[in-house]
Protein backbone atom coordinates (compact mmCIF):
# COMPACT_ATOMS: atom_id res chain seq x y z
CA UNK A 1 -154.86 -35.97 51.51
CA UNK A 2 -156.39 -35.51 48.13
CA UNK A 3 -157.69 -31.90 49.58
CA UNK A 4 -154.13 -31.11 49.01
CA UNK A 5 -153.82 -32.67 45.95
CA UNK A 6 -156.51 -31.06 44.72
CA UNK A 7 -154.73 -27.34 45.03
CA UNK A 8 -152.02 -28.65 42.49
CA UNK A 9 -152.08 -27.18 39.46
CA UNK A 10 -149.91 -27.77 36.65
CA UNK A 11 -150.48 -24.13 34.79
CA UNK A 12 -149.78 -22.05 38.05
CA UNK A 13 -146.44 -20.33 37.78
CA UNK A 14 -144.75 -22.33 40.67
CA UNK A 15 -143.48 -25.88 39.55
CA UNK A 16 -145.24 -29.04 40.76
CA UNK A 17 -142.46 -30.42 42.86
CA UNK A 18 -142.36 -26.81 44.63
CA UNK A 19 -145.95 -27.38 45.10
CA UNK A 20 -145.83 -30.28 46.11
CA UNK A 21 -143.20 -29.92 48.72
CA UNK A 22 -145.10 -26.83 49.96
CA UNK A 23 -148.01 -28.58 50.70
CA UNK A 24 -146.51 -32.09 51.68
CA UNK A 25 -147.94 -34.27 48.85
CA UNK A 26 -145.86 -36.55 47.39
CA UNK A 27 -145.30 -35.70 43.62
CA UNK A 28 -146.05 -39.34 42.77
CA UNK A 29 -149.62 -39.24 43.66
CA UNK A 30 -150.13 -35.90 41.94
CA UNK A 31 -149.16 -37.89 38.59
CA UNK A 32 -151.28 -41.20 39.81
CA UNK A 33 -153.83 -39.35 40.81
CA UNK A 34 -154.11 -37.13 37.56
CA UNK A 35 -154.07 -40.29 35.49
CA UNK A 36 -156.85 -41.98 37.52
CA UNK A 37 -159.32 -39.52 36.17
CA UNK A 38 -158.36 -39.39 32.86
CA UNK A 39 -159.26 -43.19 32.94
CA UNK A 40 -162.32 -43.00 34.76
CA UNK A 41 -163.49 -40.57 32.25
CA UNK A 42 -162.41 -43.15 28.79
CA UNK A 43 -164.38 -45.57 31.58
CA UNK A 44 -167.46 -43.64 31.95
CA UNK A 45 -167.55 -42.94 27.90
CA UNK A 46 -166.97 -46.64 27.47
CA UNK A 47 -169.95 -47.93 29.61
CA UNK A 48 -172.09 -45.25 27.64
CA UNK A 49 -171.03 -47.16 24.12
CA UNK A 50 -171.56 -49.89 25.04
CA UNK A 51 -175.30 -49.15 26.56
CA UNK A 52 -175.95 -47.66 23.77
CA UNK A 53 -174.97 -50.32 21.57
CA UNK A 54 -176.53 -52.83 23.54
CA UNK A 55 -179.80 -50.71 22.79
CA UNK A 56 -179.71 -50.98 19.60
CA UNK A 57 -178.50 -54.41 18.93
CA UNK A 58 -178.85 -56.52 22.76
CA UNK A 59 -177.90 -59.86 20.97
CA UNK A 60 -174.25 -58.54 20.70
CA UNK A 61 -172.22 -60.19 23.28
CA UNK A 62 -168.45 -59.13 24.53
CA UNK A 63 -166.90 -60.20 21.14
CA UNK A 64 -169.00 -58.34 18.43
CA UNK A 65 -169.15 -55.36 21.08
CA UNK A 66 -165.32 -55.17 21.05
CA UNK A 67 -165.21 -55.17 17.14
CA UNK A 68 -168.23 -52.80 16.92
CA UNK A 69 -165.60 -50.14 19.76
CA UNK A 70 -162.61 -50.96 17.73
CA UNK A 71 -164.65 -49.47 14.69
CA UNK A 72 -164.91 -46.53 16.65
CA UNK A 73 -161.63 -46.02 17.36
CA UNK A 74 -160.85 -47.30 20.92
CA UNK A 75 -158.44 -49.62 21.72
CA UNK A 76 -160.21 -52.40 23.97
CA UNK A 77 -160.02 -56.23 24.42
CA UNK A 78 -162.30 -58.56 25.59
CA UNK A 79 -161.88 -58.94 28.72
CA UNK A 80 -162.32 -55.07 29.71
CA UNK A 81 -165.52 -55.24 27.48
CA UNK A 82 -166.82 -57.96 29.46
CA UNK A 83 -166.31 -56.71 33.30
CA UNK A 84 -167.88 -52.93 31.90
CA UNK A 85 -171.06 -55.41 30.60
CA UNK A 86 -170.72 -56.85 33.98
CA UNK A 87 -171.14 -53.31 35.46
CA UNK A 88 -174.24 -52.33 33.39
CA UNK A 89 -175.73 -56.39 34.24
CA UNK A 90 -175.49 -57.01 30.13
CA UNK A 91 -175.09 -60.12 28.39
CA UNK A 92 -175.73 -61.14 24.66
CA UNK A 93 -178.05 -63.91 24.01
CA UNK A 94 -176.60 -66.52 23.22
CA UNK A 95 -177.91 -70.11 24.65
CA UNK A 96 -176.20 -71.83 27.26
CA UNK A 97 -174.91 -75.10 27.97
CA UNK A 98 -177.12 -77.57 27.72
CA UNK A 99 -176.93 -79.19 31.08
CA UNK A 100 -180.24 -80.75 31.61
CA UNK A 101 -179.48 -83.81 29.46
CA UNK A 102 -177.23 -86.68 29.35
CA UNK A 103 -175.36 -87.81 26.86
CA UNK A 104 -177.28 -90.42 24.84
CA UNK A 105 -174.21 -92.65 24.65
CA UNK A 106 -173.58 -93.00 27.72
CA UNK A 107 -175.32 -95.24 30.53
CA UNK A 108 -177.21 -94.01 33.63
């Protein structure tokens, strides 16, 4: 299916639904499709920010990195910041919990 969605073009001098109907695509998944690899391609230049970023400063976690994209001009929260560090096996380094210890007030 995405053979024929492929030979869609938007410049050609027939319209898309013609197209579309020509071929049998539905002209729903033309548009879908279309806007699938615009994101994938704000995706693939946000994982390369934030490598290089993470380069040149690795102690930044998903909060400074999300200020430090925001600077840049891209409109990001934390949560997308911190599945693409996910993806690239980042973290900042921050300590963790200390879980090896009890508390000293209370009784073992």
């Amino acid at each position: 299916m995405s053979v024929r969605r492929s030979w869609i073009e938007r410049e050609a001098g027939l319209a898309v639904s013609r197209q579309c109907a020509l071929s049998g695509v539905a002209r729903s998944g033309v548009y879908a499709h279309r806007g699938e690899e615009a994101a994938d391609a704000v995706e693939l230049r946000l994982l390369e920010l934030i490598d290089e970023q993470y380069t040149r400063r690795p102690f930044y976690g998903s909060r400074r990195m999300v200020v430090s994209l925001r600077e840049q001009g891209y409109a990001v929260n934390r949560k997308r910041v911190q599945r693409l560090m996910g993806i690239l096996g980042l973290a900042g380094m921050a300590p963790g919990p200390a879980t090896g210890r009890r508390h000293p007030g209370h009784k073992v």
